[in-house]
C-alpha atoms as a PDB file:
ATOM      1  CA  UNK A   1     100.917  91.471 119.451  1.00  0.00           C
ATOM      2  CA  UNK A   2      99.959  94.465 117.973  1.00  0.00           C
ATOM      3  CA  UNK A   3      98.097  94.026 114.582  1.00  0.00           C
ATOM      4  CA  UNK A   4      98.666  97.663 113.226  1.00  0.00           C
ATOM      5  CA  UNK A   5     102.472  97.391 113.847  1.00  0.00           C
ATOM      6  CA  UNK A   6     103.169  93.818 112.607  1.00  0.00           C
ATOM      7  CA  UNK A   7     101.030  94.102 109.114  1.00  0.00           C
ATOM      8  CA  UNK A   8     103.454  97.400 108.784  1.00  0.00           C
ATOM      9  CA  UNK A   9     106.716  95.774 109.663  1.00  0.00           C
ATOM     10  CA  UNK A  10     105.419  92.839 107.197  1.00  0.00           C
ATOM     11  CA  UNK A  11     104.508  94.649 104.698  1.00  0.00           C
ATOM     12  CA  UNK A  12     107.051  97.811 104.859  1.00  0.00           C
ATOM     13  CA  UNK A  13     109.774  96.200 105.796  1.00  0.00           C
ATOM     14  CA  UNK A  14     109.810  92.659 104.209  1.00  0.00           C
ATOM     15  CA  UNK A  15     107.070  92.927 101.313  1.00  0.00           C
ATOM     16  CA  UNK A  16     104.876  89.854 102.174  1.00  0.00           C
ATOM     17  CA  UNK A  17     101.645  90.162 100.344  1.00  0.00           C
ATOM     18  CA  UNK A  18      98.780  89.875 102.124  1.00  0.00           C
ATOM     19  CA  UNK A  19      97.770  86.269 102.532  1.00  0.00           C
ATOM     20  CA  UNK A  20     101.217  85.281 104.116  1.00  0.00           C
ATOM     21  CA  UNK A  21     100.597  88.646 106.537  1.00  0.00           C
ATOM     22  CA  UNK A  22      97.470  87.282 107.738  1.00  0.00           C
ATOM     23  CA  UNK A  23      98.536  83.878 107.814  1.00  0.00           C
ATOM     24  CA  UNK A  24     101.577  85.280 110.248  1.00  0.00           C
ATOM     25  CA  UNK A  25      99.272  87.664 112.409  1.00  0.00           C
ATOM     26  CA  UNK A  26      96.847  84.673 112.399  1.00  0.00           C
ATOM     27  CA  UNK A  27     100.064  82.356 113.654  1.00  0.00           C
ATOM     28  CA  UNK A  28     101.664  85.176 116.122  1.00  0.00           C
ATOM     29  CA  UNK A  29      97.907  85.692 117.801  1.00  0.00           C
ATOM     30  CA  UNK A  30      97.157  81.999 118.090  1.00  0.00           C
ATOM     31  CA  UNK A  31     100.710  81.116 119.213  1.00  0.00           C
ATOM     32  CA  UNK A  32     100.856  78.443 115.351  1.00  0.00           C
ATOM     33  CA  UNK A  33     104.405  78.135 113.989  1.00  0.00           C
ATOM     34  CA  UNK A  34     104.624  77.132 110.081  1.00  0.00           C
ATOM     35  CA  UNK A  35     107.021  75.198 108.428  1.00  0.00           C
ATOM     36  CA  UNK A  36     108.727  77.384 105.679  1.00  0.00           C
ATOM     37  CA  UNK A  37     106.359  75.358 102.877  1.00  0.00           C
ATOM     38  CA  UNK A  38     103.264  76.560 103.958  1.00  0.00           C
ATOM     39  CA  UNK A  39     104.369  80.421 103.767  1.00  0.00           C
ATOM     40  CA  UNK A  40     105.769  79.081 100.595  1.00  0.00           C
ATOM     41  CA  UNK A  41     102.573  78.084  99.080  1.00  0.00           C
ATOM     42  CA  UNK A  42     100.590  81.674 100.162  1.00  0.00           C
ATOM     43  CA  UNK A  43     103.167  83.458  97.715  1.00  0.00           C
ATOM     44  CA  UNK A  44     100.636  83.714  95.333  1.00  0.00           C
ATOM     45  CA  UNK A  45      97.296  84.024  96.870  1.00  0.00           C
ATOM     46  CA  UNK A  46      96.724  87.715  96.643  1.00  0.00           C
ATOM     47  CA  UNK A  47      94.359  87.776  94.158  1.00  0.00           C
ATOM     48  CA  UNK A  48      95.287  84.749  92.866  1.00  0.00           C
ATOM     49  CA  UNK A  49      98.746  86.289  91.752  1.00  0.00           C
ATOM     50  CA  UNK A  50      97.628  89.437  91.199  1.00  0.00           C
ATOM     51  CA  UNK A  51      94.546  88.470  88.549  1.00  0.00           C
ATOM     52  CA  UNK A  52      92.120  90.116  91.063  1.00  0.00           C
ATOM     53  CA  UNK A  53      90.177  86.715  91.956  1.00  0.00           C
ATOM     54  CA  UNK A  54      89.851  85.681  95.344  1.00  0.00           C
ATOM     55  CA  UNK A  55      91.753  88.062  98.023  1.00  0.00           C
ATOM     56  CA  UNK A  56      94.168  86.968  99.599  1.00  0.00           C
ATOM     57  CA  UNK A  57      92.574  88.164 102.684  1.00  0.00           C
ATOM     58  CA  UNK A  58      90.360  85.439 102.706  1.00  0.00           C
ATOM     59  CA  UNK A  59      92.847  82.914 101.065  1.00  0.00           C
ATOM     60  CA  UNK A  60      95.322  83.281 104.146  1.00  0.00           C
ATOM     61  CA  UNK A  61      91.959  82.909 106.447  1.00  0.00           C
ATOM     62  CA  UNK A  62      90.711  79.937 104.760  1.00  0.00           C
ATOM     63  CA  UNK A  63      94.280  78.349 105.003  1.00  0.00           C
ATOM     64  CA  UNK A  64      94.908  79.282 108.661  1.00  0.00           C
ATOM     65  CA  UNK A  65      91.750  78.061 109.583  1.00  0.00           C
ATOM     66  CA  UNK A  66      92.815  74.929 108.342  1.00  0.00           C
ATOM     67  CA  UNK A  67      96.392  74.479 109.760  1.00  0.00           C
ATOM     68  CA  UNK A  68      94.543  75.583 113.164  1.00  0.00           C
ATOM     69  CA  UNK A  69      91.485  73.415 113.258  1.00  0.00           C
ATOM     70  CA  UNK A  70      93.685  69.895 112.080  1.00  0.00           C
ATOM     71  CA  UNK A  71      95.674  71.082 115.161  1.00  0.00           C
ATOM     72  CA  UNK A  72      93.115  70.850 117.294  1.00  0.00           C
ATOM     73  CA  UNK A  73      91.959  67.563 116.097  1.00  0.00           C
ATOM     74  CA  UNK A  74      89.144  67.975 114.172  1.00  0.00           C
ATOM     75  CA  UNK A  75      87.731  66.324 111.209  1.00  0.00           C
ATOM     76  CA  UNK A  76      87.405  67.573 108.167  1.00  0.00           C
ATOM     77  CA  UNK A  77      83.696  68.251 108.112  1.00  0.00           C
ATOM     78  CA  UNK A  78      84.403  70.331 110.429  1.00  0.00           C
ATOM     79  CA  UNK A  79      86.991  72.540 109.276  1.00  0.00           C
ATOM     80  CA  UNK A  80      84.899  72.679 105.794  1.00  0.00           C
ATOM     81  CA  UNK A  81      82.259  74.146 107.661  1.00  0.00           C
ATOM     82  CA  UNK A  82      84.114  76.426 109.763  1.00  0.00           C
ATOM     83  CA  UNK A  83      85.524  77.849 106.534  1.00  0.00           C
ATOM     84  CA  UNK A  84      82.032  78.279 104.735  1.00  0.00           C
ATOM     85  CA  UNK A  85      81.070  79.998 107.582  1.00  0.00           C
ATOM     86  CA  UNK A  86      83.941  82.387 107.352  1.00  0.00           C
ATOM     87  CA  UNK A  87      83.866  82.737 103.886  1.00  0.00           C
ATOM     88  CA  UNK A  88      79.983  83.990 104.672  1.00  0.00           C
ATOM     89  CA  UNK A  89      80.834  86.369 107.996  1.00  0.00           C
ATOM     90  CA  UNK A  90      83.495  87.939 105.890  1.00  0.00           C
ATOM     91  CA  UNK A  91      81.545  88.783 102.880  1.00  0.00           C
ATOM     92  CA  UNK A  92      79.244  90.136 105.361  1.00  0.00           C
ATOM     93  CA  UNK A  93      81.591  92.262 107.049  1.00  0.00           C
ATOM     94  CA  UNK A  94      83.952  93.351 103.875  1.00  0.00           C
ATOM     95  CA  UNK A  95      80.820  93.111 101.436  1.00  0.00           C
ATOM     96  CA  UNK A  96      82.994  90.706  98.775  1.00  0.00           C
ATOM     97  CA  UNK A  97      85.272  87.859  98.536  1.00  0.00           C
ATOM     98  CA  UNK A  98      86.964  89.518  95.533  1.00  0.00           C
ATOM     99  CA  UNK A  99      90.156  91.638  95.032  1.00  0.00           C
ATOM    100  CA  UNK A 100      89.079  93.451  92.787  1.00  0.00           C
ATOM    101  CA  UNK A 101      85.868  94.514  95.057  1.00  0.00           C
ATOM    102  CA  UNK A 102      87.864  94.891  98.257  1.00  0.00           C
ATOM    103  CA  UNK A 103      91.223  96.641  97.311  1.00  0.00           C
ATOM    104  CA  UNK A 104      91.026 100.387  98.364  1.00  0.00           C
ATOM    105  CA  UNK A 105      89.938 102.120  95.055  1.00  0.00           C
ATOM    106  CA  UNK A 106      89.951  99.657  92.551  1.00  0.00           C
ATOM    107  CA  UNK A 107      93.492  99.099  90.619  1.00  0.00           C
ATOM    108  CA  UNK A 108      95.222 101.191  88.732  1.00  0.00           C
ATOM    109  CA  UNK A 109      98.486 101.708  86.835  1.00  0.00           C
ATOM    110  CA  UNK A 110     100.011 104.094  89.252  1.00  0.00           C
ATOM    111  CA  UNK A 111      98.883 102.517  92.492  1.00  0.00           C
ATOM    112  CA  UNK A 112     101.128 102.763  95.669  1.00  0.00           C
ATOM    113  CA  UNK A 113     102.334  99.924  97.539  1.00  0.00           C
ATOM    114  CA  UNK A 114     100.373  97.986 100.223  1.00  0.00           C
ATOM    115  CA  UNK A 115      96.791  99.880  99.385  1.00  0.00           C
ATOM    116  CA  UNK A 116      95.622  97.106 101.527  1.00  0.00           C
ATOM    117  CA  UNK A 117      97.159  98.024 104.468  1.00  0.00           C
ATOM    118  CA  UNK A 118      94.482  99.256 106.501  1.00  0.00           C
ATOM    119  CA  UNK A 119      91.979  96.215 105.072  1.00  0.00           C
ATOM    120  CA  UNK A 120      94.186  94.122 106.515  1.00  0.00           C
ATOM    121  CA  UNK A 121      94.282  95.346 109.968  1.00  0.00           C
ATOM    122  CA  UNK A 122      90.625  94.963 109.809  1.00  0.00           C
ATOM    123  CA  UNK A 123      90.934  91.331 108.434  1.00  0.00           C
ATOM    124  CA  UNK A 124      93.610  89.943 111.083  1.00  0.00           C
ATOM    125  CA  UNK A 125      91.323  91.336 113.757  1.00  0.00           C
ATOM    126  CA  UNK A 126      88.078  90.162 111.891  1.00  0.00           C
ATOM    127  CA  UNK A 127      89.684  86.753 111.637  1.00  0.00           C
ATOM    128  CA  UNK A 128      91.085  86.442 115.120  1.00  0.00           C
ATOM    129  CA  UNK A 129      87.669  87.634 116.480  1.00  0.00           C
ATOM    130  CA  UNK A 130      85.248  85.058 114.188  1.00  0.00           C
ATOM    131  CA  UNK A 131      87.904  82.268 114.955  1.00  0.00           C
ATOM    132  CA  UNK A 132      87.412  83.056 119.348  1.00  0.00           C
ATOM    133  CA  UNK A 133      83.898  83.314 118.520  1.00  0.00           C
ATOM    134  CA  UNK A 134      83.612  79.784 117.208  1.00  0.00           C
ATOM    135  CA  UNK A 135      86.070  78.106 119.866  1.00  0.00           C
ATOM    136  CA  UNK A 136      83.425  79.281 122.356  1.00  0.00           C
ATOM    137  CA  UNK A 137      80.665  78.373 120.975  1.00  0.00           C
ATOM    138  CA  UNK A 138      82.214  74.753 120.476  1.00  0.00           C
ATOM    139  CA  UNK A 139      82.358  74.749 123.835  1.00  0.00           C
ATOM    140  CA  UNK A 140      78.802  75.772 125.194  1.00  0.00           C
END
């Protein structure tokens, strides 16, 4: 799958915000199909509907890596960790958790659609990458 092109054609061509488009790159990359309630419940994680709180980014990480860890059996503890963890790497890498720190200039009245665009690239790939990362080192 091609990150770049699928955020687009999410974004462009159906409006999904972003923590449904990362959810569904997350999905597409790890081969995870979702039941139409857990989209559902991402409509309003981008910045906590649009209040500028936690970004949705992160929210649509933090869920997938949920759905995908149960999946592969493992315990809560686990998947709590694994999300702390990412929740940490991330803030390393995008310098915030926040909306409000993260969106492309701030917001504004007259602000285009899908600032995020290019953020998100970044975050699918971020995500997919930290996710592999742990799965091997599970493994050693």
């Amino acid at each position: 799958m091609n990150i770049k092109e699928k955020v687009h054609e999410l974004y462009w061509n159906k409006d999904i915000n972003c923590a449904r488009t990362i959810l569904i790159c997350l999905g597409k990359l790890f081969h995870i199909e979702y039941n139409a309630q857990t989209l559902h419940s991402a409509i309003g994680l981008h910045g906590a509907g649009g209040f500028r709180a936690q970004c949705g980014l992160v929210e649509g990480g933090l869920m997938f890596i949920g759905i995908y860890y149960s999946q592969l059996g493992k315990n809560e503890e686990t998947i709590v960790s694994v999300c702390y963890n990412f929740a940490e790497a991330f803030t390393q890498r995008f310098g915030s958790l926040s909306c409000s720190q993260l969106r492309p200039n701030g917001f504004t009245d007259n602000d285009p659609p899908h600032m995020c665009e290019s953020l998100t690239c970044e975050a699918v790939s971020f995500a997919y990458e930290f996710i592999k990362k742990q799965e091997a080192s599970e493994i050693l």
